[in-house]
PDB file of N, CA and C in Angstrom:
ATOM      1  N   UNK A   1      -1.954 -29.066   3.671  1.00  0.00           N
ATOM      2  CA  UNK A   1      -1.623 -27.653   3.729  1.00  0.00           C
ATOM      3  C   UNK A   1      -2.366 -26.927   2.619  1.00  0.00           C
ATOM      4  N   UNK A   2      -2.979 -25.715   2.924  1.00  0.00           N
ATOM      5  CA  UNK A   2      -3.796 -24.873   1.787  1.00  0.00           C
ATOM      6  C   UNK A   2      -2.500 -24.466   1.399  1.00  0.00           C
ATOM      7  N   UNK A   3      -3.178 -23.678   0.077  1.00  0.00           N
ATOM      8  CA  UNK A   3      -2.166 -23.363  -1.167  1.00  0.00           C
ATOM      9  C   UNK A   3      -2.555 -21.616  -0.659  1.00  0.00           C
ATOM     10  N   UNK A   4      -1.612 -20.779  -0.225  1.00  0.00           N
ATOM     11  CA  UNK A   4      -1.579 -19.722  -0.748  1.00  0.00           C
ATOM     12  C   UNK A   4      -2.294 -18.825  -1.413  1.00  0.00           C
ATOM     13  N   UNK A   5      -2.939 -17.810  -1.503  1.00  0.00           N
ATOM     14  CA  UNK A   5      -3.701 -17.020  -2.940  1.00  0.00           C
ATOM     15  C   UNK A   5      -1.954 -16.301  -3.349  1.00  0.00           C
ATOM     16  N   UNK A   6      -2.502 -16.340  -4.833  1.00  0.00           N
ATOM     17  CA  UNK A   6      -1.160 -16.029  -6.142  1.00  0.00           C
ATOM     18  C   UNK A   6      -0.700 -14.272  -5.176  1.00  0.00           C
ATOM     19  N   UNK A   7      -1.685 -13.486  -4.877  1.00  0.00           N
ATOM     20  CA  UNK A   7      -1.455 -12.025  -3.837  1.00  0.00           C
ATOM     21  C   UNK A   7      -0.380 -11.983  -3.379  1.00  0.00           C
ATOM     22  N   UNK A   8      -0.510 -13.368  -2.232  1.00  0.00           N
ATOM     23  CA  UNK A   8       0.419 -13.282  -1.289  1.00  0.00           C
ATOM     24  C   UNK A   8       1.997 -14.001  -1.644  1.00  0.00           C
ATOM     25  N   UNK A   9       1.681 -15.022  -2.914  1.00  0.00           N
ATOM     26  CA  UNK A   9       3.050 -15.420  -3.223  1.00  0.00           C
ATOM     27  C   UNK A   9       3.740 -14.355  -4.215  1.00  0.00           C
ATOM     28  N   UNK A  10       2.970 -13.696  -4.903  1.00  0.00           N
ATOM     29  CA  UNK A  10       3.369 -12.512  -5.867  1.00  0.00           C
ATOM     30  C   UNK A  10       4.113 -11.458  -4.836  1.00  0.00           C
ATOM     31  N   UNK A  11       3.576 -10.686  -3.805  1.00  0.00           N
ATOM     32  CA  UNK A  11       4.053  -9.901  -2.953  1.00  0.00           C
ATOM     33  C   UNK A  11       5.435 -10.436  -2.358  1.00  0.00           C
ATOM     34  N   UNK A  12       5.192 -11.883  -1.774  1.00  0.00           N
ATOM     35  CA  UNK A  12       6.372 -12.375  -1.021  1.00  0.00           C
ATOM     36  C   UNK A  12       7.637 -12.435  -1.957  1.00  0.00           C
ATOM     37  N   UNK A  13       7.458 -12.784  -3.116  1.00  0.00           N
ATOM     38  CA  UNK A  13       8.701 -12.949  -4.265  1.00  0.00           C
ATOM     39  C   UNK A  13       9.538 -11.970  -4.357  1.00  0.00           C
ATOM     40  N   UNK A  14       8.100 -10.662  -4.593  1.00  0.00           N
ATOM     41  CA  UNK A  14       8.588  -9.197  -4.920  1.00  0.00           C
ATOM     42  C   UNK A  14       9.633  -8.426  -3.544  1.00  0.00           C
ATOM     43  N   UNK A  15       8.853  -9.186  -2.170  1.00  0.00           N
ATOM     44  CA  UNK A  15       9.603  -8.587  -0.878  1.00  0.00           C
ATOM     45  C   UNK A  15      11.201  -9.236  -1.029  1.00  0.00           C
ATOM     46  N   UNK A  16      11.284  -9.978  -1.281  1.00  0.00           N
ATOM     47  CA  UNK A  16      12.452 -10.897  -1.424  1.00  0.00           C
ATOM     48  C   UNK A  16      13.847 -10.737  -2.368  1.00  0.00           C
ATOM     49  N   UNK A  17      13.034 -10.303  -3.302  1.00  0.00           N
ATOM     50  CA  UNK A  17      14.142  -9.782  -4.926  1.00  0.00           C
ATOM     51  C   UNK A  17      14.196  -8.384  -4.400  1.00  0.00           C
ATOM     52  N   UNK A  18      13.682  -7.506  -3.677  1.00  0.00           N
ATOM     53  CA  UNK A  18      14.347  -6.260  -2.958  1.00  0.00           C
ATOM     54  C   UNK A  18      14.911  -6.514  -2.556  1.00  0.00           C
ATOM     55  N   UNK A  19      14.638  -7.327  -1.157  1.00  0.00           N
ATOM     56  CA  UNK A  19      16.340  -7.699  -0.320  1.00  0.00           C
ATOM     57  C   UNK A  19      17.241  -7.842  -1.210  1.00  0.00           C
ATOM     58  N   UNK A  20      16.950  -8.682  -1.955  1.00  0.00           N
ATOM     59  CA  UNK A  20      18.192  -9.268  -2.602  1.00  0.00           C
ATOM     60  C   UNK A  20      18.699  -8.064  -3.147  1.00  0.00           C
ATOM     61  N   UNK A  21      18.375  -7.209  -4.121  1.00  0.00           N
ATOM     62  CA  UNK A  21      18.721  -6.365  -4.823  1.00  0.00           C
ATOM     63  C   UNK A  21      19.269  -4.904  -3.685  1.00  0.00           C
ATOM     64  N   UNK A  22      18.404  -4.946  -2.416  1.00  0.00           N
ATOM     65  CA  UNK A  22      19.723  -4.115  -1.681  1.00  0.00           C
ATOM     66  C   UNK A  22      20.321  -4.496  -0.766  1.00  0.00           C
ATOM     67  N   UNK A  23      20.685  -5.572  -0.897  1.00  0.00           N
ATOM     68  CA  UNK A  23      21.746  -6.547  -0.472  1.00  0.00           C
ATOM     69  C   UNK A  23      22.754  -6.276  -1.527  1.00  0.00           C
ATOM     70  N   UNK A  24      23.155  -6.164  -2.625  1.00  0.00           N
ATOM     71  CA  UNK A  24      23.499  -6.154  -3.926  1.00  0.00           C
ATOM     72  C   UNK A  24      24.409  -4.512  -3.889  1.00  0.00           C
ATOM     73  N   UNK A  25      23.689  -4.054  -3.179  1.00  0.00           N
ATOM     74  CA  UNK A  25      24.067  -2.175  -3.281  1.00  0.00           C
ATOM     75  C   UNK A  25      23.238  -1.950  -4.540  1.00  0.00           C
ATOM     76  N   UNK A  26      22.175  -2.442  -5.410  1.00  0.00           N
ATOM     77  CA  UNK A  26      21.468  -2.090  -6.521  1.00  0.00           C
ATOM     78  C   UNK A  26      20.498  -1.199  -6.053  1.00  0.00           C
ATOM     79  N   UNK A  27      20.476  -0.270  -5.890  1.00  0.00           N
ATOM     80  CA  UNK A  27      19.309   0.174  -5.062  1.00  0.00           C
ATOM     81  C   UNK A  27      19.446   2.070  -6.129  1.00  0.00           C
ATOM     82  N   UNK A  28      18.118   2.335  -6.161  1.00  0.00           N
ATOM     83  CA  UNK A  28      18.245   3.695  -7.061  1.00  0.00           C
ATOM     84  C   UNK A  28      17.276   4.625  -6.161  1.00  0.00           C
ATOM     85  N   UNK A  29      17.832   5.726  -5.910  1.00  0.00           N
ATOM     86  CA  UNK A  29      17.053   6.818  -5.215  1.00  0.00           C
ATOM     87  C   UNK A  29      16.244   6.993  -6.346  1.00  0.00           C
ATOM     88  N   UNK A  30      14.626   7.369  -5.381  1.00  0.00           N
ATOM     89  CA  UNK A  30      13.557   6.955  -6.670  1.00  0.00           C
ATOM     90  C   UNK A  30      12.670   8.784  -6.062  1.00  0.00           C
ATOM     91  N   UNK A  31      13.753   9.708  -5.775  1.00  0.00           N
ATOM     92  CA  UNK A  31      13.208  10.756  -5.194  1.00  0.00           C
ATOM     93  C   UNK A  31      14.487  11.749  -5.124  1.00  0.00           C
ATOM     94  N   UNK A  32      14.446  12.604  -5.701  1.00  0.00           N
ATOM     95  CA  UNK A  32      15.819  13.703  -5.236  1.00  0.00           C
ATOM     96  C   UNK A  32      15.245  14.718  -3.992  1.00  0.00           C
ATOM     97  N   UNK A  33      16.060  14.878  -3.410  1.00  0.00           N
ATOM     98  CA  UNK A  33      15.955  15.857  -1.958  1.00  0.00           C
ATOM     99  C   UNK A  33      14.918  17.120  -2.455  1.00  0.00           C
ATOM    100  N   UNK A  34      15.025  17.775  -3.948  1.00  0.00           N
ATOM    101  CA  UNK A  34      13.902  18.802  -3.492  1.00  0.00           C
ATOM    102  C   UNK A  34      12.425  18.241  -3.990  1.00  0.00           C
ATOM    103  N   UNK A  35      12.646  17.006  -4.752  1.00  0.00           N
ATOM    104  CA  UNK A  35      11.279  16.221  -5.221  1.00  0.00           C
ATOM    105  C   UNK A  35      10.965  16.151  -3.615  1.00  0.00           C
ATOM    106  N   UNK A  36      11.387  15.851  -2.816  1.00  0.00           N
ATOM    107  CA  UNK A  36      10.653  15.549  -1.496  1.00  0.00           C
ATOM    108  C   UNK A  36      10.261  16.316  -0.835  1.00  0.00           C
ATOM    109  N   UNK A  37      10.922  17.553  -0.585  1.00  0.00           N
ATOM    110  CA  UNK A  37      11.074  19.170  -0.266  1.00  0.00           C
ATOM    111  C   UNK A  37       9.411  19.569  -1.256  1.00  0.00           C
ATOM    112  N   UNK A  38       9.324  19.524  -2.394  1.00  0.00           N
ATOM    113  CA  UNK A  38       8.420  20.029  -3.352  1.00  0.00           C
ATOM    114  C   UNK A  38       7.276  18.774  -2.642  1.00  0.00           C
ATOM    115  N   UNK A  39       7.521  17.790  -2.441  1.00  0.00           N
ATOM    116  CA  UNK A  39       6.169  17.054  -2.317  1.00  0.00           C
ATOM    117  C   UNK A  39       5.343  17.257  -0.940  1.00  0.00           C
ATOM    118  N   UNK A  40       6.545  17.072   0.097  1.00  0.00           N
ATOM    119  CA  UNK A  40       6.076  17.581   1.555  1.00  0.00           C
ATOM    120  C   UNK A  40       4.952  18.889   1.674  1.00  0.00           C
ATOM    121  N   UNK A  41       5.841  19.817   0.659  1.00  0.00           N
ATOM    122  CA  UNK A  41       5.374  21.073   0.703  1.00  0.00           C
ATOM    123  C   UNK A  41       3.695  21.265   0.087  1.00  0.00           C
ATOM    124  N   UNK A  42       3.443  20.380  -1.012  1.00  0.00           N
ATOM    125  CA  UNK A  42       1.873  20.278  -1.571  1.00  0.00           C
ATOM    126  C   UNK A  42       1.568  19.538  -0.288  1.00  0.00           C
ATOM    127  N   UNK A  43       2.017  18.792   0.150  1.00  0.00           N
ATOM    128  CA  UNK A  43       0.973  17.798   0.927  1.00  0.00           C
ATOM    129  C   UNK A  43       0.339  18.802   2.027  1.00  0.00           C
ATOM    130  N   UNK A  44       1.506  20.060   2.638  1.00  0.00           N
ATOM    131  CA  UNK A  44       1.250  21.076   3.513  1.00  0.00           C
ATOM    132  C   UNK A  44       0.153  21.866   3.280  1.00  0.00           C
ATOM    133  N   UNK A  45       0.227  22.067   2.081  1.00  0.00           N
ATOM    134  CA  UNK A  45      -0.709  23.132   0.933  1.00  0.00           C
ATOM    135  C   UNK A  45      -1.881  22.297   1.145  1.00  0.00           C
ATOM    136  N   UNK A  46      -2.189  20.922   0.921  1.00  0.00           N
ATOM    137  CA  UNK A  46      -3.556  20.412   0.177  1.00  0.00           C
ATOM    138  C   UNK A  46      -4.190  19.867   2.186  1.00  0.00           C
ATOM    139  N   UNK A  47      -3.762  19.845   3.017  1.00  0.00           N
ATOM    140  CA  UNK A  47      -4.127  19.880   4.275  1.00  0.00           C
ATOM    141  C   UNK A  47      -4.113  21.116   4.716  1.00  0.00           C
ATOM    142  N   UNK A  48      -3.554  22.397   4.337  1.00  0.00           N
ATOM    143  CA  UNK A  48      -4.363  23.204   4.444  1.00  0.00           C
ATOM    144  C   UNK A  48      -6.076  23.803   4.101  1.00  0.00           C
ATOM    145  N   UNK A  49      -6.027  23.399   2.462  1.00  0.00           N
ATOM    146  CA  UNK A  49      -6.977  23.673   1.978  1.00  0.00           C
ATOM    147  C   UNK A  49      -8.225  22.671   2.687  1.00  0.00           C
ATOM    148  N   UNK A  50      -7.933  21.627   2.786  1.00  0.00           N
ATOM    149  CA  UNK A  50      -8.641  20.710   3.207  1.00  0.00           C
ATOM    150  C   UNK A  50      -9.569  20.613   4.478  1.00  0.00           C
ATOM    151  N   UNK A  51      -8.704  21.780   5.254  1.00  0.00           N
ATOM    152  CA  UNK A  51      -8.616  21.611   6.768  1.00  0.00           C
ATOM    153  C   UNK A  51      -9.760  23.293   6.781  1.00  0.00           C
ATOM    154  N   UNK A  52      -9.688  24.288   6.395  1.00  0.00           N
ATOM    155  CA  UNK A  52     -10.534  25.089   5.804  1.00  0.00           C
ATOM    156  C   UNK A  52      -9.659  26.473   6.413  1.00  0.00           C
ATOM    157  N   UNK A  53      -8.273  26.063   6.824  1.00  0.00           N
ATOM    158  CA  UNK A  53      -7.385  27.024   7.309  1.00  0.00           C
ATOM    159  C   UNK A  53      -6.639  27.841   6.597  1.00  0.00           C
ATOM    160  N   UNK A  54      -6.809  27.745   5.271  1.00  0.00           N
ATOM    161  CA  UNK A  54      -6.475  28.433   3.613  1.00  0.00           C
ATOM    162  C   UNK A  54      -7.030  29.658   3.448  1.00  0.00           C
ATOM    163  N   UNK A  55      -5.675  30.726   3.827  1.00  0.00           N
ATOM    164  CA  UNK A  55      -6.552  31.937   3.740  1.00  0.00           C
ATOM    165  C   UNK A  55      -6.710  32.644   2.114  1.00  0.00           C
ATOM    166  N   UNK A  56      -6.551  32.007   1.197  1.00  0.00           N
ATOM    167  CA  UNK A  56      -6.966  32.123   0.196  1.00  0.00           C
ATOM    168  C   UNK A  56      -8.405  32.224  -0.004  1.00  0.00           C
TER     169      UNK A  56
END
């Protein structure tokens, strides 16, 4: 059997100790409702500009 690259056992560990941890109920909102509201909203802004539909 080949050995793995360290990538894929590093990733798999990391996928794993999440479960575990929201399995646990440990889990931390890593975003408040208007951080997402405020982020959606640039992303709207910077695909505008992008898109050349910016009537600025």
């Amino acid at each position: 059997m080949k050995a793995l690259p360290r990538a894929c056992t590093t990733a798999g560990r990391e996928f794993l100790e999440a479960g575990k941890r929201r399995l646990a109920g440990d889990t931390a909102r890593s975003a408040t409702t208007n951080e997402v509201k405020d982020l959606r909203r640039e992303a709207r802004e910077l695909r505008l500009v992008l898109s050349g539909d910016d009537p600025r």
